[in-house]
PDB file of N, CA and C in Angstrom:
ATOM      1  N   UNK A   1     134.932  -5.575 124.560  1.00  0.00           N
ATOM      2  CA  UNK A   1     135.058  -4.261 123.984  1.00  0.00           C
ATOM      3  C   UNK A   1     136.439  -3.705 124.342  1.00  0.00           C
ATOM      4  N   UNK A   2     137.185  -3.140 123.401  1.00  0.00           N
ATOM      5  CA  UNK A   2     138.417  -2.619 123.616  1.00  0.00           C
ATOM      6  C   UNK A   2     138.589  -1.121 124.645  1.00  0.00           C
ATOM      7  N   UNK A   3     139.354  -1.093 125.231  1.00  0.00           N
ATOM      8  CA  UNK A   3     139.656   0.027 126.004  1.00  0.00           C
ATOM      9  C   UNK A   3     139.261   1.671 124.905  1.00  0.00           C
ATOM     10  N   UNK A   4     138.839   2.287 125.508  1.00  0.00           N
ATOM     11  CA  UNK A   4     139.043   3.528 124.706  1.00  0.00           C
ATOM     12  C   UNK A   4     140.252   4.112 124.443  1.00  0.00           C
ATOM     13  N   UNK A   5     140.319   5.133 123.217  1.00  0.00           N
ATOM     14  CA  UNK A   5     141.441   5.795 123.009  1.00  0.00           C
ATOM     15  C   UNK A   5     142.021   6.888 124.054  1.00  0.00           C
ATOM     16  N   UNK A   6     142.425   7.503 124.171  1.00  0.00           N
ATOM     17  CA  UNK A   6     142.793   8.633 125.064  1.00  0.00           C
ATOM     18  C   UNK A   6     142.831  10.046 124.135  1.00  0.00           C
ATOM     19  N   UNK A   7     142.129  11.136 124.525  1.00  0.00           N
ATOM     20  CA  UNK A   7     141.803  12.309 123.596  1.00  0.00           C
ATOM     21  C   UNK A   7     143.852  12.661 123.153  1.00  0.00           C
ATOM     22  N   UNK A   8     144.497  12.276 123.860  1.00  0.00           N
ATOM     23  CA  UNK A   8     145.656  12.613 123.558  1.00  0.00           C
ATOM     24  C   UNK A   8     146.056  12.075 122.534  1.00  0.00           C
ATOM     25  N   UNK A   9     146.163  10.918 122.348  1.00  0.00           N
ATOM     26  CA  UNK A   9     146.256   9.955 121.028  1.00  0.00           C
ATOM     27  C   UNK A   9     145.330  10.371 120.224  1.00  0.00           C
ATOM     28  N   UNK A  10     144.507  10.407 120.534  1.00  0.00           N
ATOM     29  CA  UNK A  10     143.329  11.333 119.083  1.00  0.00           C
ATOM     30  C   UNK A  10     143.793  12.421 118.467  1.00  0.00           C
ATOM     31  N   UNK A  11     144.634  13.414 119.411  1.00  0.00           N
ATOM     32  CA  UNK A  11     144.785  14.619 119.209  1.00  0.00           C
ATOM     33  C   UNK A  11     146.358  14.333 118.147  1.00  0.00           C
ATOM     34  N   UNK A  12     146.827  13.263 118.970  1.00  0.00           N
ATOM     35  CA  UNK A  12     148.582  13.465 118.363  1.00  0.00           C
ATOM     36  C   UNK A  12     148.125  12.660 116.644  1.00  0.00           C
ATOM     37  N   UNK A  13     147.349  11.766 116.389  1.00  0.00           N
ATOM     38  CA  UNK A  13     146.805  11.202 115.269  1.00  0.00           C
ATOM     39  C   UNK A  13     146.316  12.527 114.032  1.00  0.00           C
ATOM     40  N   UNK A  14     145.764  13.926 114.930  1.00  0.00           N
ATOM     41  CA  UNK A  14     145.092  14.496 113.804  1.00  0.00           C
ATOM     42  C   UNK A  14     146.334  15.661 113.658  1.00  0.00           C
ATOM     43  N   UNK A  15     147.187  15.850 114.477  1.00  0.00           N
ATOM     44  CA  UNK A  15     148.408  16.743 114.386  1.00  0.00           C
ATOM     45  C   UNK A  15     148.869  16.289 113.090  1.00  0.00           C
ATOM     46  N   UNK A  16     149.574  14.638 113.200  1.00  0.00           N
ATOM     47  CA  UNK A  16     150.167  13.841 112.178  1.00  0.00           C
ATOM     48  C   UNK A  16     149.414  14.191 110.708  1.00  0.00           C
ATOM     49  N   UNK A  17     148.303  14.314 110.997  1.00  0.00           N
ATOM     50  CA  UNK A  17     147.391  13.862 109.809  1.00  0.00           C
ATOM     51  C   UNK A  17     147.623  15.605 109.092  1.00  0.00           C
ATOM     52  N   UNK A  18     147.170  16.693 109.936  1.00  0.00           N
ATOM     53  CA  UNK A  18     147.628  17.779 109.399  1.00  0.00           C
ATOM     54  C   UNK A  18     148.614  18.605 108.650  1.00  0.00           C
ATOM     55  N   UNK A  19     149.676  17.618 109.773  1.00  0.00           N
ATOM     56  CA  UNK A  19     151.040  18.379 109.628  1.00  0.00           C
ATOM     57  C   UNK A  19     151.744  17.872 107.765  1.00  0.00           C
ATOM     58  N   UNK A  20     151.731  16.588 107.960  1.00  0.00           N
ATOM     59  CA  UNK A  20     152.487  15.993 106.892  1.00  0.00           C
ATOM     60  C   UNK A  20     151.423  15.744 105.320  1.00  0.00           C
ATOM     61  N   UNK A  21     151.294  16.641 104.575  1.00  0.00           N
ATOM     62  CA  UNK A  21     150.857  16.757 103.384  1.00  0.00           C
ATOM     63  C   UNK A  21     150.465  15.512 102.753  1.00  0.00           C
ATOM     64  N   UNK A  22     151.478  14.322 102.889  1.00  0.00           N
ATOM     65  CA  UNK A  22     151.153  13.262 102.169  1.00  0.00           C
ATOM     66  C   UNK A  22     150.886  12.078 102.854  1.00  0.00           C
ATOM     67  N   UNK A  23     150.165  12.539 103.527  1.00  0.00           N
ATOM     68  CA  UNK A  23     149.427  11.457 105.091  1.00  0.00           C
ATOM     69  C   UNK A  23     148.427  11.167 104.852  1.00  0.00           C
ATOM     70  N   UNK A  24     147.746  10.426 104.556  1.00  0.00           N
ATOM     71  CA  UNK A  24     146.687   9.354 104.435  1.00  0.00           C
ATOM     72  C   UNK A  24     146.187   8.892 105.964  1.00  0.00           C
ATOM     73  N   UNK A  25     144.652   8.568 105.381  1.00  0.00           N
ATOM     74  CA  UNK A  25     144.126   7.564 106.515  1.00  0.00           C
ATOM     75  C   UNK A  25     144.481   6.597 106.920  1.00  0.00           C
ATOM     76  N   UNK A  26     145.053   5.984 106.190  1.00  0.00           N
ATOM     77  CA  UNK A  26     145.692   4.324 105.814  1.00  0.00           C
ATOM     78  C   UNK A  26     146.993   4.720 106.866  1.00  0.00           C
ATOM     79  N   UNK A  27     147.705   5.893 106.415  1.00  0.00           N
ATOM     80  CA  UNK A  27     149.023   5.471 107.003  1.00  0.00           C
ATOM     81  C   UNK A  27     148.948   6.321 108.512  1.00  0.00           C
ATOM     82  N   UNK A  28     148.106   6.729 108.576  1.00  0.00           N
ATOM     83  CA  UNK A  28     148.117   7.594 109.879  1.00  0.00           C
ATOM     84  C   UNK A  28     147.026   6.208 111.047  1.00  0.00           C
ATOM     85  N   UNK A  29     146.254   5.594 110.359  1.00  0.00           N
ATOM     86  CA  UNK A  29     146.308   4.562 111.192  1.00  0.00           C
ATOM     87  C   UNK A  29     147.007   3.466 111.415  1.00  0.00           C
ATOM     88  N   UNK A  30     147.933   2.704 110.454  1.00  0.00           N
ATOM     89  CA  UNK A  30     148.791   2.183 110.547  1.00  0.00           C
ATOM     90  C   UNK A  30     150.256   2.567 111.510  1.00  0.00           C
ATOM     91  N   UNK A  31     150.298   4.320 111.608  1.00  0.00           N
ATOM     92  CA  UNK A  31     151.700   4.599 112.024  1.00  0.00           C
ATOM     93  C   UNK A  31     150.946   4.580 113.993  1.00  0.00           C
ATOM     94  N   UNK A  32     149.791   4.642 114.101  1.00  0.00           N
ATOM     95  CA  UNK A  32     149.254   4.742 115.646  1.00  0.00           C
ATOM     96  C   UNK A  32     148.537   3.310 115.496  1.00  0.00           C
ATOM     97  N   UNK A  33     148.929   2.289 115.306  1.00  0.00           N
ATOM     98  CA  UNK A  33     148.054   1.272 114.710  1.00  0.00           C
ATOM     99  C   UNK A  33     146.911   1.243 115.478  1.00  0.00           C
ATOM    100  N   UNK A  34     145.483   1.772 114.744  1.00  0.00           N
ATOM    101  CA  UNK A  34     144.422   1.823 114.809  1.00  0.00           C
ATOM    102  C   UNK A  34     143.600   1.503 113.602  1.00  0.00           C
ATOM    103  N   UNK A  35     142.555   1.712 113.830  1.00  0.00           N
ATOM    104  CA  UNK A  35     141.583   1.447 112.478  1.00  0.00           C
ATOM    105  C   UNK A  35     141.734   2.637 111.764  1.00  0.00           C
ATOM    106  N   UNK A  36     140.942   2.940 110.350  1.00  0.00           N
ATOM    107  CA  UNK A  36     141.061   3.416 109.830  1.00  0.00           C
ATOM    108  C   UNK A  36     139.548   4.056 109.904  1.00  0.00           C
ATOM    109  N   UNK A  37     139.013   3.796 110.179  1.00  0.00           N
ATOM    110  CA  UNK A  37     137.591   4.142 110.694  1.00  0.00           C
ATOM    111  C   UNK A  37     137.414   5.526 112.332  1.00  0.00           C
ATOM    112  N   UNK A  38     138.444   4.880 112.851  1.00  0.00           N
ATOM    113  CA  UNK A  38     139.065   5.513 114.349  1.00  0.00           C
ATOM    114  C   UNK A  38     139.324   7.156 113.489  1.00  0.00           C
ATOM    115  N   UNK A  39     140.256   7.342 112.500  1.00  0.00           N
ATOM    116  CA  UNK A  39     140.802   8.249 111.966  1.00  0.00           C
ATOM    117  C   UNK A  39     140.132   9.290 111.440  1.00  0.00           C
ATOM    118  N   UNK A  40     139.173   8.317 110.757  1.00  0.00           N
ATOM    119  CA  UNK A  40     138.144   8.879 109.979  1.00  0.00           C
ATOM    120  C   UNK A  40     137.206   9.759 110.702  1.00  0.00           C
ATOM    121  N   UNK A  41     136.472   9.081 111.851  1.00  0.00           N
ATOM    122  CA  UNK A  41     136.092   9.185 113.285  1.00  0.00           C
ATOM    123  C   UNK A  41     136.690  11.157 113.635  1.00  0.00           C
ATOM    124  N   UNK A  42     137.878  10.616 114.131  1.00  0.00           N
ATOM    125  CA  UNK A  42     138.448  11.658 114.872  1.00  0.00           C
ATOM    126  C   UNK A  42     138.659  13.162 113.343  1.00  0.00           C
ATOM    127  N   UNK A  43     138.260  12.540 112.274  1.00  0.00           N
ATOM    128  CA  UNK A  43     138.785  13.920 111.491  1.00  0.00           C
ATOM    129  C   UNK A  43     137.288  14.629 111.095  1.00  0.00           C
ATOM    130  N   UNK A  44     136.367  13.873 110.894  1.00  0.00           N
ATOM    131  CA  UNK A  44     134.619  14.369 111.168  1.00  0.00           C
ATOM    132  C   UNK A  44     134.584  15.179 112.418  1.00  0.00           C
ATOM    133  N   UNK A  45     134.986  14.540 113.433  1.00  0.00           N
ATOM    134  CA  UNK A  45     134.496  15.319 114.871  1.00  0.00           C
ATOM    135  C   UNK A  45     135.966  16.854 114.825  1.00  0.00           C
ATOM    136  N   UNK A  46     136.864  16.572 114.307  1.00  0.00           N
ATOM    137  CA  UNK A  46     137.206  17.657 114.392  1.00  0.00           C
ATOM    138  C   UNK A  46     136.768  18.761 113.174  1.00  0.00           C
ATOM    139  N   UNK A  47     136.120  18.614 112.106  1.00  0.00           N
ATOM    140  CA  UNK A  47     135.678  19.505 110.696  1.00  0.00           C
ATOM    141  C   UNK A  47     134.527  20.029 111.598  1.00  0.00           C
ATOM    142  N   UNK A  48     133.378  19.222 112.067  1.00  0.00           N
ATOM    143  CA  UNK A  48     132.162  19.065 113.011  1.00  0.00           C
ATOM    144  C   UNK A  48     132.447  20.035 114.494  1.00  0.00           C
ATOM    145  N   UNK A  49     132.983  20.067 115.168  1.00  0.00           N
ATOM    146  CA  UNK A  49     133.050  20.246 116.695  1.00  0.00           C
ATOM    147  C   UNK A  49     134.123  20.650 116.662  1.00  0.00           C
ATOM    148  N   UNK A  50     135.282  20.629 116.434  1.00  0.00           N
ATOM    149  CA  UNK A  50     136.480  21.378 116.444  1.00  0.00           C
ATOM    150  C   UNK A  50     137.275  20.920 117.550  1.00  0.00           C
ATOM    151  N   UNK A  51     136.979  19.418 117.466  1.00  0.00           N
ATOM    152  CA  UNK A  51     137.608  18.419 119.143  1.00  0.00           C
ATOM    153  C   UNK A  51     137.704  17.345 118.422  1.00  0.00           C
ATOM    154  N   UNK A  52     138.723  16.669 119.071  1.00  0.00           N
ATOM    155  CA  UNK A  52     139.080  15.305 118.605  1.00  0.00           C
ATOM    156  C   UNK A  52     137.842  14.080 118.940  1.00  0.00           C
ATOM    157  N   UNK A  53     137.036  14.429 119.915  1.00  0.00           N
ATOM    158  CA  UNK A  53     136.254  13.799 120.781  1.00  0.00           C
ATOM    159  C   UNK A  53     134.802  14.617 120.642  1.00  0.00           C
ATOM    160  N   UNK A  54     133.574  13.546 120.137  1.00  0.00           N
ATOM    161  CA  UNK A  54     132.439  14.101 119.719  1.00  0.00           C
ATOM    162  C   UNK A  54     132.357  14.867 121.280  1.00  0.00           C
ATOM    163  N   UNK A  55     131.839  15.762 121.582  1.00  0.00           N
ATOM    164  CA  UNK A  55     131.046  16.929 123.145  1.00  0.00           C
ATOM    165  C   UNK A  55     129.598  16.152 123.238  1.00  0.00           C
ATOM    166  N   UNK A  56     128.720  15.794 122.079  1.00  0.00           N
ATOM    167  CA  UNK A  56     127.108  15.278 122.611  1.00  0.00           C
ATOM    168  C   UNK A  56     127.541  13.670 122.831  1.00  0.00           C
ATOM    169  N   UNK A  57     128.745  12.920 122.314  1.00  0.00           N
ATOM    170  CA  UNK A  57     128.310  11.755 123.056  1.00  0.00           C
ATOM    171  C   UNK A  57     127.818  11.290 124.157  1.00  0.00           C
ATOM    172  N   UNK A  58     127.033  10.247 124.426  1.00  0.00           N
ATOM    173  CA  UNK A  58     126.247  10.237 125.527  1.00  0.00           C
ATOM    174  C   UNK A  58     126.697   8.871 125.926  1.00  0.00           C
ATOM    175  N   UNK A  59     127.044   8.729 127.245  1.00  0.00           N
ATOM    176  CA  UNK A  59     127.503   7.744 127.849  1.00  0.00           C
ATOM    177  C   UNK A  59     126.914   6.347 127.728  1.00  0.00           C
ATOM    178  N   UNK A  60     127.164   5.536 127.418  1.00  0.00           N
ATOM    179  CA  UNK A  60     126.197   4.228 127.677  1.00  0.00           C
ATOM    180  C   UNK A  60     125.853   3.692 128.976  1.00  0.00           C
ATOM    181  N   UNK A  61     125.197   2.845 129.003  1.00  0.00           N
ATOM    182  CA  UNK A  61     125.197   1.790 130.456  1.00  0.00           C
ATOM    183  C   UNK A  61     124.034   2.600 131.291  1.00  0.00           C
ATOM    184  N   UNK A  62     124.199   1.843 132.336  1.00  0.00           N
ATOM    185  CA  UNK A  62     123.046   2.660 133.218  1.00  0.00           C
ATOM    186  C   UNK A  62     122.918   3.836 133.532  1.00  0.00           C
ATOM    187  N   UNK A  63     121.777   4.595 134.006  1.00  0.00           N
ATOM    188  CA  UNK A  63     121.655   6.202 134.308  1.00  0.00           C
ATOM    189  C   UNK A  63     122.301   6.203 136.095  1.00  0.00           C
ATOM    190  N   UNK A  64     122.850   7.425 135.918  1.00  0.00           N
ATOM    191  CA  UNK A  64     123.517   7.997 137.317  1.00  0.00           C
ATOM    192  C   UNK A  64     122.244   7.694 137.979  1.00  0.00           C
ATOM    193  N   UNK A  65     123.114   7.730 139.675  1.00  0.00           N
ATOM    194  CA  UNK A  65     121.994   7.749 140.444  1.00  0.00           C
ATOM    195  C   UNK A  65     121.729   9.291 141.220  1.00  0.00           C
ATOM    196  N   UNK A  66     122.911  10.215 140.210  1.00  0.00           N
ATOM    197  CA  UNK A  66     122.948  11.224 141.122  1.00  0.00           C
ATOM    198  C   UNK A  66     122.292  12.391 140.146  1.00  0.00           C
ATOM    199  N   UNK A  67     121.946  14.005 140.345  1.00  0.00           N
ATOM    200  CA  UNK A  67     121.500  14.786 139.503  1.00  0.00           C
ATOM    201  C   UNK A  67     122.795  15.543 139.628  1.00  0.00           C
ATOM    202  N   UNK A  68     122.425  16.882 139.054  1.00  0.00           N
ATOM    203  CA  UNK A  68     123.478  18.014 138.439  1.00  0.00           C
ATOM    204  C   UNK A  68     123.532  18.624 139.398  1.00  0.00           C
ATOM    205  N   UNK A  69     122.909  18.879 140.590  1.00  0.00           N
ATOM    206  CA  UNK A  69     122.887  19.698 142.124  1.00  0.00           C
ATOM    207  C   UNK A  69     123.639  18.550 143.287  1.00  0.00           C
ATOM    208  N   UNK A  70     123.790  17.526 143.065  1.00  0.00           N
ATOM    209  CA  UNK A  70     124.300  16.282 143.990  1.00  0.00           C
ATOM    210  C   UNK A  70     125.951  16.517 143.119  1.00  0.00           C
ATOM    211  N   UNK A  71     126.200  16.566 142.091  1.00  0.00           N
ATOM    212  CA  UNK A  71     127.524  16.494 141.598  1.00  0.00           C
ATOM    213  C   UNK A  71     127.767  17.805 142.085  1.00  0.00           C
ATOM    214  N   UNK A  72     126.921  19.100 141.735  1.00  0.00           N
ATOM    215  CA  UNK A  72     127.779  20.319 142.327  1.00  0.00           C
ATOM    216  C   UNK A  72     128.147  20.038 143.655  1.00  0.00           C
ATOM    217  N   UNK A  73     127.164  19.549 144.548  1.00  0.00           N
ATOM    218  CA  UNK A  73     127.563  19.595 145.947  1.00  0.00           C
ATOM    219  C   UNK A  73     128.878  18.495 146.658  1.00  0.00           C
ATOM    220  N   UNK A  74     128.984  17.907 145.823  1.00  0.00           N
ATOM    221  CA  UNK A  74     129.749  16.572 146.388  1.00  0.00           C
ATOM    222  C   UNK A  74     131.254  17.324 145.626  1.00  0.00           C
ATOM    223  N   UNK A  75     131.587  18.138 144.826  1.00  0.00           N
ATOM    224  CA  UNK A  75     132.552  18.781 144.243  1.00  0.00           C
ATOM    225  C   UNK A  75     133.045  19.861 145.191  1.00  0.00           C
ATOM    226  N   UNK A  76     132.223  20.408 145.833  1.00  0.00           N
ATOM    227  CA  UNK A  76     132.391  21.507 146.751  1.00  0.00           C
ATOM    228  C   UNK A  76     132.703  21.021 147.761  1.00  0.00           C
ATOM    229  N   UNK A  77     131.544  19.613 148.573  1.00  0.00           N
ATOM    230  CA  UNK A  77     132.547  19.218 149.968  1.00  0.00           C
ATOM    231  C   UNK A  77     134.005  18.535 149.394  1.00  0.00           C
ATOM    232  N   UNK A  78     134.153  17.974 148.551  1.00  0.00           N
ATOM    233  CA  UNK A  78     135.287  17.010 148.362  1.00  0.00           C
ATOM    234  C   UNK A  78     136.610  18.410 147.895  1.00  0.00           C
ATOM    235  N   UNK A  79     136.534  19.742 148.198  1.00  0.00           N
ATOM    236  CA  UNK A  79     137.170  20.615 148.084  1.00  0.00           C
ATOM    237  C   UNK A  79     137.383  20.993 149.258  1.00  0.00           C
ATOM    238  N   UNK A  80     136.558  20.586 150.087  1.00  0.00           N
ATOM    239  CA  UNK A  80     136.738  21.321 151.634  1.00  0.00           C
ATOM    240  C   UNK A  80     137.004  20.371 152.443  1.00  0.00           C
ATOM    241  N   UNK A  81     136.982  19.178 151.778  1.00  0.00           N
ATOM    242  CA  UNK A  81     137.588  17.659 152.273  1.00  0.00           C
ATOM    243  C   UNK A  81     138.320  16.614 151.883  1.00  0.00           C
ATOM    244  N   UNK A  82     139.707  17.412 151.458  1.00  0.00           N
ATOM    245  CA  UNK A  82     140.001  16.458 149.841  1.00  0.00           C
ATOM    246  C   UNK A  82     140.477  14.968 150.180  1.00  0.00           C
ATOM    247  N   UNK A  83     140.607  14.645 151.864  1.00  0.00           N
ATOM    248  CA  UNK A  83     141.754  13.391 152.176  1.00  0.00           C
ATOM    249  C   UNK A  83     140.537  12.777 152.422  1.00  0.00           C
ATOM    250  N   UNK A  84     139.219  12.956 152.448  1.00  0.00           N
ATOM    251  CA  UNK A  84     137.735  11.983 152.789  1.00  0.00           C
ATOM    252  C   UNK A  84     137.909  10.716 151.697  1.00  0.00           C
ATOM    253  N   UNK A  85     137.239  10.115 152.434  1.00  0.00           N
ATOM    254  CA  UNK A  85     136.968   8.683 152.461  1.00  0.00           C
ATOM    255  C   UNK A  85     135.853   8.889 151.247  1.00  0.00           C
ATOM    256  N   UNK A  86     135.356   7.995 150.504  1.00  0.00           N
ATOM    257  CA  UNK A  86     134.230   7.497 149.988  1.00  0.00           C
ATOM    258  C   UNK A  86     133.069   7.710 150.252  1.00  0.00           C
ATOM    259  N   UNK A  87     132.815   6.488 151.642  1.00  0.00           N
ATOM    260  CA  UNK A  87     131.650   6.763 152.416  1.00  0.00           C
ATOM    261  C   UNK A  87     131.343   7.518 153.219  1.00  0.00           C
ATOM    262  N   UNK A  88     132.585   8.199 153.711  1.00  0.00           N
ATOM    263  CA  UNK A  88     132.298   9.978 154.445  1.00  0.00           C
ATOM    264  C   UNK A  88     131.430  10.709 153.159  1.00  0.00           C
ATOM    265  N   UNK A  89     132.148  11.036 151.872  1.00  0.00           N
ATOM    266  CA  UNK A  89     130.997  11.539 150.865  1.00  0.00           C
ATOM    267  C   UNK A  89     129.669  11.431 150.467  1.00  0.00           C
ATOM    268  N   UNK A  90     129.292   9.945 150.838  1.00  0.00           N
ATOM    269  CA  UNK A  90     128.340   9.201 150.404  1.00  0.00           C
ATOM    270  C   UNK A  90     127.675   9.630 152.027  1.00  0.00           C
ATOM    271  N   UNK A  91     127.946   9.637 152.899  1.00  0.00           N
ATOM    272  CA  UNK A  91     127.190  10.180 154.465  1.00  0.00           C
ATOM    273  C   UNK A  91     126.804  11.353 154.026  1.00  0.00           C
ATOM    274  N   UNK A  92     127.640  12.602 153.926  1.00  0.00           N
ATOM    275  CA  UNK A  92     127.438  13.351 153.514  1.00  0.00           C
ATOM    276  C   UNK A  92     126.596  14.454 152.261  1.00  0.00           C
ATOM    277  N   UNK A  93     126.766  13.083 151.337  1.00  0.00           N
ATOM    278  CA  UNK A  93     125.601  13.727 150.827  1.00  0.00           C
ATOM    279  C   UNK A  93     124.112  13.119 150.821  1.00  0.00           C
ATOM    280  N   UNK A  94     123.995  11.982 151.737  1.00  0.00           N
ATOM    281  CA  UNK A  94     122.517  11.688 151.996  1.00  0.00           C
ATOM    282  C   UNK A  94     122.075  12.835 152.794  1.00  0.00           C
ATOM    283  N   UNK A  95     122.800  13.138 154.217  1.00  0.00           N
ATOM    284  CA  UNK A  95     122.687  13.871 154.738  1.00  0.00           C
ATOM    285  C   UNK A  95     122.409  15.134 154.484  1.00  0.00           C
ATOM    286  N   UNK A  96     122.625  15.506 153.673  1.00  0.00           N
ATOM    287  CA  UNK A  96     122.535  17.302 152.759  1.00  0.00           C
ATOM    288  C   UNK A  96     120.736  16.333 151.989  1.00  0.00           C
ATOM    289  N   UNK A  97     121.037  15.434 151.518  1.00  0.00           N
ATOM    290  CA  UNK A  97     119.781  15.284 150.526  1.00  0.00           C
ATOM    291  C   UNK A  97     119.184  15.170 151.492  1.00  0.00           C
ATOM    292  N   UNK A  98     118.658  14.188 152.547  1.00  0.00           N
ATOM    293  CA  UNK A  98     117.925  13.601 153.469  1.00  0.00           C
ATOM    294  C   UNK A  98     117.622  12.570 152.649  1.00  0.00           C
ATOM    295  N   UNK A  99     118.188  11.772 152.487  1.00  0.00           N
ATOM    296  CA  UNK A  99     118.197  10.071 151.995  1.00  0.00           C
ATOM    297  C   UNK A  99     118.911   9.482 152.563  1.00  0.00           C
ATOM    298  N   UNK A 100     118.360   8.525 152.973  1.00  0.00           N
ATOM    299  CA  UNK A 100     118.719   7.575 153.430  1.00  0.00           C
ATOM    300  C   UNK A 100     119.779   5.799 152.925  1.00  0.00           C
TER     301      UNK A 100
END
């Protein structure tokens, strides 16, 4: 599977596509050589959502092992600890959870 795009390149693709009147799909993926599908892609999600990048996509692959109260908390120590280690975080937040 190919690397993803970067919302920046999405963004500079739909500038192009806006700006220049006689810009095509064809040539606006050809001038960022991408698909033409990619283009197509990024000009739905912006008519749709008003972002270069769908907001409900949903990640693939396995489910986190963490919830929405473990990310707040691990955001807050890693603010009050920004030079920590990994597994200082990972101590830390068993420790706050009580997991082991």
């Amino acid at each position: 599977m190919p690397a993803a795009y970067s919302a920046d390149l999405k963004r500079l693709i739909y500038d192009w596509y806006v700006e220049d009147m006689t810009m095509t799909y064809r040539k606006a993926a050809a001038r960022a050589k991408v698909s033409i599908g990619l283009v197509a892609k990024i000009m739905k999600n912006m008519d749709e959502f008003g972002v270069v990048v769908n907001p409900n996509k949903r990640r693939t692959g396995r489910a986190l092992d963490y919830d929405e109260g473990d990310l707040a908390y691990l955001t807050e120590w890693l603010q009050c600890h920004p030079t920590a280690y990994l597994d200082e975080a990972r101590e830390a937040l068993c420790e706050a959870r009580e997991v082991e």
